[in-house]
C-alpha atoms as a PDB file:
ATOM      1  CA  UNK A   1     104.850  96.787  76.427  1.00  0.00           C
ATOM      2  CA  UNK A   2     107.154  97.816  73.863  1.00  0.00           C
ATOM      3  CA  UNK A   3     108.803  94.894  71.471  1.00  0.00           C
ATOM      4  CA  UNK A   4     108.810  94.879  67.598  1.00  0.00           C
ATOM      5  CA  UNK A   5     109.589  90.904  67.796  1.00  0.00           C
ATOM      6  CA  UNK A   6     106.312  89.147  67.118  1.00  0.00           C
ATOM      7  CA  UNK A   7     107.471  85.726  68.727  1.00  0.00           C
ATOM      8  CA  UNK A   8     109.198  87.250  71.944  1.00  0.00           C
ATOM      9  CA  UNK A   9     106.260  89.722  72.162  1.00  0.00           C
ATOM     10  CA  UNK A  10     103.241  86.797  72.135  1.00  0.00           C
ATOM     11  CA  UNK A  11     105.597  85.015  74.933  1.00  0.00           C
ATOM     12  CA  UNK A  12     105.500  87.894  77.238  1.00  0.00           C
ATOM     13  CA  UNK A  13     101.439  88.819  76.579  1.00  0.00           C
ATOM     14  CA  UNK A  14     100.943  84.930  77.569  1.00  0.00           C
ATOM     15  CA  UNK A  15     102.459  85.649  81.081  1.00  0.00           C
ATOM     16  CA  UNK A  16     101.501  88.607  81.725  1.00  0.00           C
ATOM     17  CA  UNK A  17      97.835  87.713  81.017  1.00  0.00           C
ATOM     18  CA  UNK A  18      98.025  84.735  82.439  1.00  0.00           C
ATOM     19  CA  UNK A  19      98.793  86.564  85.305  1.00  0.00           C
ATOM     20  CA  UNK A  20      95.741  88.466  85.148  1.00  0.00           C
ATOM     21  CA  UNK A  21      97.367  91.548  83.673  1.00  0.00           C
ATOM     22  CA  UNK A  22      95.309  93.924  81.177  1.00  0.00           C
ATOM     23  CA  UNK A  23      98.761  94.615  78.606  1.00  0.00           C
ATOM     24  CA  UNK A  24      99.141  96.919  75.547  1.00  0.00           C
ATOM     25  CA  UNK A  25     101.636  96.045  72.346  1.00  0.00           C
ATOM     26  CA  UNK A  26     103.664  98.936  70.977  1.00  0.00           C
ATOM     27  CA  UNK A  27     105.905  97.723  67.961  1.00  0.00           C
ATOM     28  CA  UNK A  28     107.213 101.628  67.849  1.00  0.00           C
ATOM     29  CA  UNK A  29     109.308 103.674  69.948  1.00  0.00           C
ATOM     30  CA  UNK A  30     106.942 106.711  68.507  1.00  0.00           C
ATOM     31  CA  UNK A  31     103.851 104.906  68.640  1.00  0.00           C
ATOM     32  CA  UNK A  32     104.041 104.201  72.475  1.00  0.00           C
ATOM     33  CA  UNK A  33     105.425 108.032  73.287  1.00  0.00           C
ATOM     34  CA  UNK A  34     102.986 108.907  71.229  1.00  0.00           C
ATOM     35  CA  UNK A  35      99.795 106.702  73.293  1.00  0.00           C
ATOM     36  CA  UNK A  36     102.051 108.013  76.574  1.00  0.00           C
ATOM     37  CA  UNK A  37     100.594 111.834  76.078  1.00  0.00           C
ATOM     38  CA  UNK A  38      97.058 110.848  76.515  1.00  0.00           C
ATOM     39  CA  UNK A  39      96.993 107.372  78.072  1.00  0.00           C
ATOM     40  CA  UNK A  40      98.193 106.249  81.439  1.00  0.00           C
ATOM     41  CA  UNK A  41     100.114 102.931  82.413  1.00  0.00           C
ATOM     42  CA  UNK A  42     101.386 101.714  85.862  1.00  0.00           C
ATOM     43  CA  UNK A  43     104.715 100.368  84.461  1.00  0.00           C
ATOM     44  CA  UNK A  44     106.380 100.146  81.039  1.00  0.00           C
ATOM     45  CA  UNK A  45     108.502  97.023  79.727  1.00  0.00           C
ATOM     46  CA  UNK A  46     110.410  98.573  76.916  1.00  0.00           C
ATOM     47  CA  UNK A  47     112.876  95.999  74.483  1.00  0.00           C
ATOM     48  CA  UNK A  48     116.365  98.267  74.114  1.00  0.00           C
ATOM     49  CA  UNK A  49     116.330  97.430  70.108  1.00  0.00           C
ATOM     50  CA  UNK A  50     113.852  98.978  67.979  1.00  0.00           C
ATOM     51  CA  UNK A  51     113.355  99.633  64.407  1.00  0.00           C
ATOM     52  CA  UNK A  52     112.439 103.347  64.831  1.00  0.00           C
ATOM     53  CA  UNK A  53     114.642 104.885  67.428  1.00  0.00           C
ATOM     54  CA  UNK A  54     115.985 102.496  70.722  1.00  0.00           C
ATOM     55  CA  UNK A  55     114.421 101.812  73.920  1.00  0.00           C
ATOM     56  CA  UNK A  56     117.070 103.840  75.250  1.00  0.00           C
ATOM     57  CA  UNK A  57     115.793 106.828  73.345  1.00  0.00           C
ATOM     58  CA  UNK A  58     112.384 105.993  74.462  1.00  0.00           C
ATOM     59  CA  UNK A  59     113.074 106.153  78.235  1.00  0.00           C
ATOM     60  CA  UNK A  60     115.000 109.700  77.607  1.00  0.00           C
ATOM     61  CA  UNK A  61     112.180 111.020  76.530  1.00  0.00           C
ATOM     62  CA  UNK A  62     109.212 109.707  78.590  1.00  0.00           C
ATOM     63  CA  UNK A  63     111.801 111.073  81.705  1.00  0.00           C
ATOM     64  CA  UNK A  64     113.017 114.388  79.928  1.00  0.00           C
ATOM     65  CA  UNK A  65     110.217 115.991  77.807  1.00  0.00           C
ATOM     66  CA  UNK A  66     107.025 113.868  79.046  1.00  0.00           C
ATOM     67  CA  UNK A  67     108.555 114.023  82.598  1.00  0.00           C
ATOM     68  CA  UNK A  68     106.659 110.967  83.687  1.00  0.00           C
ATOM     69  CA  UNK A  69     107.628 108.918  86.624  1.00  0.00           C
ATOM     70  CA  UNK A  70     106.197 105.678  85.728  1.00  0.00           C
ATOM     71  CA  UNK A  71     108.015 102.634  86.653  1.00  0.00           C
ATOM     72  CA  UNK A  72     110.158 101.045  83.391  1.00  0.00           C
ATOM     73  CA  UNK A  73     111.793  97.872  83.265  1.00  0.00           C
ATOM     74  CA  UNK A  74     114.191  97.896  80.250  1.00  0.00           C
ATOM     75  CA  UNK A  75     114.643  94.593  78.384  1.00  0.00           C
ATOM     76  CA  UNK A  76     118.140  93.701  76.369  1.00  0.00           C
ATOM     77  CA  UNK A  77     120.576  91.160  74.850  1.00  0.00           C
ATOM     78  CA  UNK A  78     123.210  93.692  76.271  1.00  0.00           C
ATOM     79  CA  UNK A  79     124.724  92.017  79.297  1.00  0.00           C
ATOM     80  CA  UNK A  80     127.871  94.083  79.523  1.00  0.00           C
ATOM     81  CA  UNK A  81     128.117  96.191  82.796  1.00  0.00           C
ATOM     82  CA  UNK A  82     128.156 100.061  81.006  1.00  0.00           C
ATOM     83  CA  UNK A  83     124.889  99.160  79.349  1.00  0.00           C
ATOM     84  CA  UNK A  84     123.166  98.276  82.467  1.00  0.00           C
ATOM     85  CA  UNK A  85     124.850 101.330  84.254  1.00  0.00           C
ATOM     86  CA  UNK A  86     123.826 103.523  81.376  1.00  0.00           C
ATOM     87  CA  UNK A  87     120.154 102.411  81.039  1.00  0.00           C
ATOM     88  CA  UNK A  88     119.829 102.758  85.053  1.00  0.00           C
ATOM     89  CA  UNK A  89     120.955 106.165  85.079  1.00  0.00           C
ATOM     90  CA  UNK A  90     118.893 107.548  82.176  1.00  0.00           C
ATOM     91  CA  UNK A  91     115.877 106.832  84.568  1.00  0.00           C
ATOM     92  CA  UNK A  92     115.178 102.846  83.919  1.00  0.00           C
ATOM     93  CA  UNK A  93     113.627 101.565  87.183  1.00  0.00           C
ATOM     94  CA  UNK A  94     115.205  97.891  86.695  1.00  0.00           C
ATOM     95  CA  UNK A  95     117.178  95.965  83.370  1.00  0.00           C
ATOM     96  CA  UNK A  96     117.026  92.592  82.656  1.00  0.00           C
ATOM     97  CA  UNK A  97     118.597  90.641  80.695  1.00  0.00           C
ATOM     98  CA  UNK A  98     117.437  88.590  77.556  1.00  0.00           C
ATOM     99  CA  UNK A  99     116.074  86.018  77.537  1.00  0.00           C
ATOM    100  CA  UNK A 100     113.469  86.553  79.727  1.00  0.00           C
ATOM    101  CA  UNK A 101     112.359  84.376  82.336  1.00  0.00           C
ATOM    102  CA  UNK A 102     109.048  84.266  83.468  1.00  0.00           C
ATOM    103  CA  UNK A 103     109.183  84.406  87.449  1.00  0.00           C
ATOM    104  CA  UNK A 104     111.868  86.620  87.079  1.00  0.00           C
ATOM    105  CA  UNK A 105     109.647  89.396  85.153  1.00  0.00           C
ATOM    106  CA  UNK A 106     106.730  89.060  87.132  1.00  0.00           C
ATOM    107  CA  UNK A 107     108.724  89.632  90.537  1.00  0.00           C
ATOM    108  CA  UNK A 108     110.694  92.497  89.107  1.00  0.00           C
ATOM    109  CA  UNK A 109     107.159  94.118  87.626  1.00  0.00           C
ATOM    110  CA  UNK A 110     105.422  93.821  91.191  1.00  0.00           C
ATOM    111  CA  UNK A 111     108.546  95.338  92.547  1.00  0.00           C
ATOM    112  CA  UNK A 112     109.093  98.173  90.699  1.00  0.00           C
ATOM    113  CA  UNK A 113     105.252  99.233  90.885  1.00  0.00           C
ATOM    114  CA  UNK A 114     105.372  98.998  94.689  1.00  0.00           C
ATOM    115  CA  UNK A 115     108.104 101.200  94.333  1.00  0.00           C
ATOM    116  CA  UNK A 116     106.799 103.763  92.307  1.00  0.00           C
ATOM    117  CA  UNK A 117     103.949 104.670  95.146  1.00  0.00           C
ATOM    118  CA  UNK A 118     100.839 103.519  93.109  1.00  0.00           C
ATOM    119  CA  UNK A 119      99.051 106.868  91.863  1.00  0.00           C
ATOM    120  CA  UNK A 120      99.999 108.979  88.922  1.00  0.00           C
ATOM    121  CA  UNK A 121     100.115 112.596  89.187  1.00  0.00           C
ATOM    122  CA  UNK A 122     100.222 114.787  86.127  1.00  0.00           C
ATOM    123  CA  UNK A 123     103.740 116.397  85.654  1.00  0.00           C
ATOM    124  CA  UNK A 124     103.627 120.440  84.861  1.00  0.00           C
ATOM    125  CA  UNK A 125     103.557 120.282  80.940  1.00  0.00           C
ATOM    126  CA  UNK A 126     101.758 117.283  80.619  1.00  0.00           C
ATOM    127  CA  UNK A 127      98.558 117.173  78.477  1.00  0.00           C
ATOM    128  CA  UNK A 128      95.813 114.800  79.937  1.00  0.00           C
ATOM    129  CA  UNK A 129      93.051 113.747  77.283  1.00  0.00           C
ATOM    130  CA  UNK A 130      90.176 112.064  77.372  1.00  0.00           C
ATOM    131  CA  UNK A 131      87.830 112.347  74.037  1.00  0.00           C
ATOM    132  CA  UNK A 132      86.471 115.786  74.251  1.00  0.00           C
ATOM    133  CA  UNK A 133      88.069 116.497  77.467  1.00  0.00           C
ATOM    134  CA  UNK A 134      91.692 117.937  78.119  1.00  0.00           C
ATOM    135  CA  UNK A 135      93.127 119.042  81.304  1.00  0.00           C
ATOM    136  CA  UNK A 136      96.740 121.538  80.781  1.00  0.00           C
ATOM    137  CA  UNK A 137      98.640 120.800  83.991  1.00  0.00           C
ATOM    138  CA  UNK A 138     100.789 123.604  83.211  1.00  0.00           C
ATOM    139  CA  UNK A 139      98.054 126.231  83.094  1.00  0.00           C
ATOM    140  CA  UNK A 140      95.878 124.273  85.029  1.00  0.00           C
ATOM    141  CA  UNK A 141      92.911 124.891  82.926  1.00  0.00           C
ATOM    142  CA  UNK A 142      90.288 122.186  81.861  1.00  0.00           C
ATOM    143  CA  UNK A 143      88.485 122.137  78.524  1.00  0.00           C
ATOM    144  CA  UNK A 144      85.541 120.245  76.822  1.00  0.00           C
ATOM    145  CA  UNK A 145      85.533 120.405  73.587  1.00  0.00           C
ATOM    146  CA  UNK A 146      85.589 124.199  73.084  1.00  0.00           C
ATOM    147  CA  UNK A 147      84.039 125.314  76.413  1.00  0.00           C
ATOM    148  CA  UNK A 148      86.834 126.096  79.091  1.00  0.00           C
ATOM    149  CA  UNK A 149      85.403 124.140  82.325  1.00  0.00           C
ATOM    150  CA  UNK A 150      86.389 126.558  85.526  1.00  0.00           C
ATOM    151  CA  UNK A 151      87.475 124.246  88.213  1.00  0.00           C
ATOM    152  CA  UNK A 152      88.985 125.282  92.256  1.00  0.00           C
ATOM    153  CA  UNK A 153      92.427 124.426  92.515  1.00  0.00           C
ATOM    154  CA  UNK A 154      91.614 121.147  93.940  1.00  0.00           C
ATOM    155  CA  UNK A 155      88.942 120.041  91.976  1.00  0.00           C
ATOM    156  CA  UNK A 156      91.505 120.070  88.754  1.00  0.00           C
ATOM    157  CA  UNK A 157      94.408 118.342  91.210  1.00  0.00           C
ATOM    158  CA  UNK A 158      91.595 115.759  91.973  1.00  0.00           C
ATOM    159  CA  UNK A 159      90.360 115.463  88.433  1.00  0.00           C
ATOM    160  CA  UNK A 160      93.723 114.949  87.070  1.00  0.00           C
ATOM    161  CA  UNK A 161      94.936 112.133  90.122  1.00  0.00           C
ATOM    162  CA  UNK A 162      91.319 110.466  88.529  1.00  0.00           C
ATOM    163  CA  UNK A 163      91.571 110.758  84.707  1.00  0.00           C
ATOM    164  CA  UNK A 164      95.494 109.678  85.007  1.00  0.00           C
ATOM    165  CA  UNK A 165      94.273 106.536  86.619  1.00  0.00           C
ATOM    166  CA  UNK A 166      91.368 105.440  84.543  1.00  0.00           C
ATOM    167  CA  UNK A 167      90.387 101.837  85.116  1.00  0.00           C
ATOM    168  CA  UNK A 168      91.993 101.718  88.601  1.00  0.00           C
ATOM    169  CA  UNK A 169      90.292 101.233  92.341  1.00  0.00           C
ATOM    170  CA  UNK A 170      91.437 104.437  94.236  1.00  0.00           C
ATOM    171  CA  UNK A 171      91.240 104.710  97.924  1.00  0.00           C
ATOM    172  CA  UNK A 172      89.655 107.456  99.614  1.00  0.00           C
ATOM    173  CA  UNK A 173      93.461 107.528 100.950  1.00  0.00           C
ATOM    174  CA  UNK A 174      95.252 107.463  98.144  1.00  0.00           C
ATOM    175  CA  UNK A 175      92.814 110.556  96.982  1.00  0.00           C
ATOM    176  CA  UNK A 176      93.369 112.516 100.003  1.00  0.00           C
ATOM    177  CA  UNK A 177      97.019 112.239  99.706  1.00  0.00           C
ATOM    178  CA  UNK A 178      97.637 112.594  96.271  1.00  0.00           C
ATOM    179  CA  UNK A 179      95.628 115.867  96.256  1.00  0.00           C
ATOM    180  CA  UNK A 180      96.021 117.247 100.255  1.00  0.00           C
ATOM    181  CA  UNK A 181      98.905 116.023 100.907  1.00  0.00           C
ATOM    182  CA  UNK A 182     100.154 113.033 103.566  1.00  0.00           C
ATOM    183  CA  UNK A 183      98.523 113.183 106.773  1.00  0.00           C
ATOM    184  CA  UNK A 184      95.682 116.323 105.962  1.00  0.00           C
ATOM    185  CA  UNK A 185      92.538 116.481 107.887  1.00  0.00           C
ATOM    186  CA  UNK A 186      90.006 115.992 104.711  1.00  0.00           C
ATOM    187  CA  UNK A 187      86.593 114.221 105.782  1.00  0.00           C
ATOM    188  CA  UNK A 188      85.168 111.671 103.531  1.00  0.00           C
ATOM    189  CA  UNK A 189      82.212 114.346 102.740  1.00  0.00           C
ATOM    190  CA  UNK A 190      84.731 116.973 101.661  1.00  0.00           C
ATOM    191  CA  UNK A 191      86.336 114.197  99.397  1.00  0.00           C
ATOM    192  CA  UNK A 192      82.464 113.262  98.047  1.00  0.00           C
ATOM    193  CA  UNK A 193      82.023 116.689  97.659  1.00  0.00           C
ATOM    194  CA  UNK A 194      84.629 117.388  95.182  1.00  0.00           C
ATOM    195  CA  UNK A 195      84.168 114.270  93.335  1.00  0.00           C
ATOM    196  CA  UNK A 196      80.508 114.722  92.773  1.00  0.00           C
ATOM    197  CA  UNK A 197      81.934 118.196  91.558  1.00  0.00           C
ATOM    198  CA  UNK A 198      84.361 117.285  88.695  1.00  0.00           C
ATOM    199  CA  UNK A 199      81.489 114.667  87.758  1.00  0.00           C
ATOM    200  CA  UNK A 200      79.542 116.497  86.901  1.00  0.00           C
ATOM    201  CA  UNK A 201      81.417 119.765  85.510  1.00  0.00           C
ATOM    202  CA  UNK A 202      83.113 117.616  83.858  1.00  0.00           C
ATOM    203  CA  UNK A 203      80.226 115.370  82.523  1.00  0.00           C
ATOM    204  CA  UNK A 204      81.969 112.047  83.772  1.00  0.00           C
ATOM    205  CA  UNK A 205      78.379 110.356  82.991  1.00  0.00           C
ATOM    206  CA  UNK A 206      77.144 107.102  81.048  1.00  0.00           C
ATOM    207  CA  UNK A 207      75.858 109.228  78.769  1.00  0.00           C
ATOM    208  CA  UNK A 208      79.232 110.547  77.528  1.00  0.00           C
ATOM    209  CA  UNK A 209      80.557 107.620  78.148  1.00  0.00           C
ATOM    210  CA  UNK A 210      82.046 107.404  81.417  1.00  0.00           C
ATOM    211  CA  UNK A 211      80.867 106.277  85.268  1.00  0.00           C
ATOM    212  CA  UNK A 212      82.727 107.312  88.112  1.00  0.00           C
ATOM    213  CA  UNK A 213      81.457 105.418  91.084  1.00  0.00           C
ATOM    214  CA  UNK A 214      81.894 105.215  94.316  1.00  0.00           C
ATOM    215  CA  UNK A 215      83.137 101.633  95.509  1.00  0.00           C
ATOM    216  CA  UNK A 216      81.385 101.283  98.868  1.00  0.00           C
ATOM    217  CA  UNK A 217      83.667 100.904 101.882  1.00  0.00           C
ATOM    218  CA  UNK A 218      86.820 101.642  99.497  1.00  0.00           C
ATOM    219  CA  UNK A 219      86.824 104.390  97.357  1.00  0.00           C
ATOM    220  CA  UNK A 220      86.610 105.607  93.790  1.00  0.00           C
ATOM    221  CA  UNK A 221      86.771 104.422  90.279  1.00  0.00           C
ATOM    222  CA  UNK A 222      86.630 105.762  86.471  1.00  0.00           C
ATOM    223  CA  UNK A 223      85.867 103.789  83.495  1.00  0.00           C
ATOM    224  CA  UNK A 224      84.875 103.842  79.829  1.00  0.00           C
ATOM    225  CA  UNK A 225      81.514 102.400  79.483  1.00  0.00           C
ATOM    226  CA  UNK A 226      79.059 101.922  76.054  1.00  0.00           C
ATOM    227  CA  UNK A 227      77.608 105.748  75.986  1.00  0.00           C
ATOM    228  CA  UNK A 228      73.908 105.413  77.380  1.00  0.00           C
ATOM    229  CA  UNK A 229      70.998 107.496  76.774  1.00  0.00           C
ATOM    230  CA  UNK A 230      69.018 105.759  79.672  1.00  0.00           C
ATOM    231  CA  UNK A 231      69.343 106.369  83.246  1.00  0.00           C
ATOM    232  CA  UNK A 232      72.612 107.550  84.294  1.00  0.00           C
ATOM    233  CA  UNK A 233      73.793 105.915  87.089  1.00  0.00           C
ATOM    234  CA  UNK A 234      76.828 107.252  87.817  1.00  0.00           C
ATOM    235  CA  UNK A 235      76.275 108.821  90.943  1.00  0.00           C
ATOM    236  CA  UNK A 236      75.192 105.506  92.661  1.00  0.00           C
ATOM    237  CA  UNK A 237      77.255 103.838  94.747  1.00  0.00           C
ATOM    238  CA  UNK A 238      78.810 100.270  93.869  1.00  0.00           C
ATOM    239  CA  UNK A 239      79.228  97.126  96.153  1.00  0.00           C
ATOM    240  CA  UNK A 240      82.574  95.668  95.581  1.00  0.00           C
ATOM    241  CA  UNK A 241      82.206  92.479  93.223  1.00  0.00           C
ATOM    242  CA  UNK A 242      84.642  89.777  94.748  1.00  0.00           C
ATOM    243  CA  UNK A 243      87.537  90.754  92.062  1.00  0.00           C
ATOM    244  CA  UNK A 244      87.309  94.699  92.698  1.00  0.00           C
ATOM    245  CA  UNK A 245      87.381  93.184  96.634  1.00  0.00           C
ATOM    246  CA  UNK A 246      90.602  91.235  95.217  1.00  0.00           C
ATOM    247  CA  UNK A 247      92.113  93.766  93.230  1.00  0.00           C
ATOM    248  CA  UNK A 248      92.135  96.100  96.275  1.00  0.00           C
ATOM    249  CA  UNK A 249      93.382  93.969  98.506  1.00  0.00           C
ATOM    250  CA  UNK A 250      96.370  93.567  96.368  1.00  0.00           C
ATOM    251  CA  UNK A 251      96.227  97.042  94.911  1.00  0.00           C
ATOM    252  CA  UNK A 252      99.855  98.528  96.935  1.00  0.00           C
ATOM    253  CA  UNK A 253     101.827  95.635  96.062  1.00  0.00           C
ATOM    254  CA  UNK A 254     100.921  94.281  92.253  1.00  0.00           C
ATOM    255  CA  UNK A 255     100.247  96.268  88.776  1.00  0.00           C
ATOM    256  CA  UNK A 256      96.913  96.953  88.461  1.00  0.00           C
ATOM    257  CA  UNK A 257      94.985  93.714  88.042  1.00  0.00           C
ATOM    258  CA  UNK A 258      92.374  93.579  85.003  1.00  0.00           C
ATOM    259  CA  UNK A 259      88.665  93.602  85.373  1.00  0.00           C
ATOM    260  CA  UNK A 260      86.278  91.127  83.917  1.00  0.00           C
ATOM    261  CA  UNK A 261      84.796  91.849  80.315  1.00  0.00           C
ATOM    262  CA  UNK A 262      87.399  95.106  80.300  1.00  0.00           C
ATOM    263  CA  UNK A 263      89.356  96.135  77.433  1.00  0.00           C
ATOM    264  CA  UNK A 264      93.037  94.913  76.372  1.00  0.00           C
ATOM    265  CA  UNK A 265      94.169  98.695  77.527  1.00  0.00           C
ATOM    266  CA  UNK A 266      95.470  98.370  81.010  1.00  0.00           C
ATOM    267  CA  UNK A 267      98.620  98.826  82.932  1.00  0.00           C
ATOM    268  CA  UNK A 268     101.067  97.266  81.128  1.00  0.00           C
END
């Protein structure tokens, strides 16, 4: 969320994590651009005024130079009809006007995320980082720390789909998909396969701080976790607790709901 108003920012955070949202505050047109080249969000609610440079600046260039698709929802005072028009075709996904009512958002959030298709994939330029490890969609080469990390062309689609959505419950669908392409005749082993691949050339372990786990009967998930020196356990397989089982269940129609004990960096 991007608002520089302390008072109309609290209001929001109360309903969106009320709702059961995981939010982030940006006060800065720069500072959220900035968080946008190596963090990923399901939807952005961006205020139009802005110390630094206006929302409308902001959503120019997340959809010109960071060419990212996520879903926006631009928030004004402006209620004249050129503004609206204006904002909606610079690449906003819906406008509303101030003040902000709290059905109203929520409905309009939920909408424009169902819209947008539910996975992230990395546009050509785009930078993903993640500590010591960066993946360069446009060369399509994978680094940690120093050491380039040789990856098949759709182990690095597969890693990127994965470190893009951080935090989030991926079907074995959505995977195939997002990487094969609608429809293609990928097995669940071939899927395994490649994720136990990028695991571990990419050393997505507890020990560097990361678990990607399988989610039995649904799919995949990456998270942070407190780096361990112990047993690494990220190649075990997970039962669903009941609010993964409820986050999936409402995973194509809501923003992405937040997990218990996780941090305050989520979709919003």
């Amino acid at each position: 969320m991007l608002e520089d108003d302390p008072s109309q920012a609290n209001i929001l955070l109360h309903w969106l994590i009320s709702a059961g949202f995981a939010c982030s505050r940006y006060e800065l047109g720069q500072s959220l651009l900035h968080a946008l080249r190596h963090e990923s969000f399901e939807a952005l609610v961006v205020d139009w005024s802005l110390p630094d440079i206006d929302g409308l600046e902001v959503l120019k260039h997340v959809r010109r130079t960071l060419r990212l698709s996520v879903p926006i929802l631009l928030v004004s005072a402006r209620a004249n009809e050129a503004d609206i028009v204006t904002a909606l075709n610079q690449g906003a996904d819906d406008y509303m006007v101030k003040p902000v009512r709290r059905r109203e958002l929520l409905v309009r959030l939920e909408t424009i995320r169902r819209r947008s298709g539910g996975v992230w994939k990395p546009a050509e330029p785009q930078v993903i980082t993640r500590g010591a490890l960066r993946l360069h969609c446009g060369t399509r080469t994978a680094w940690l720390g120093d050491r380039q990390i040789h990856l098949t062309a759709k182990d690095f689609e597969l890693a990127a789909v994965v470190l893009l959505n951080q935090g989030r419950l991926l079907s074995r669908a959505e995977l195939r998909e997002a990487v094969w392409g609608r429809g293609a005749p990928v097995s669940s082993r071939t899927l395994d396969t490649h994720i136990s691949r990028i695991r571990d050339k990419l050393e997505l372990t507890p020990s560097n701080g990361w678990r990607l786990a399988a989610v039995y009967g649904h799919g995949y998930r990456l998270q942070q976790v407190p780096v361990s020196a112990g047993h690494d356990t990220a190649k075990t397989t997970t039962t669903l607790s009941p609010q993964l089982a409820f986050e999936h269940a409402v995973h194509s129609n809501t923003l992405r709901r937040a997990s218990p004990g996780e941090g305050d960096r989520g979709a919003l």
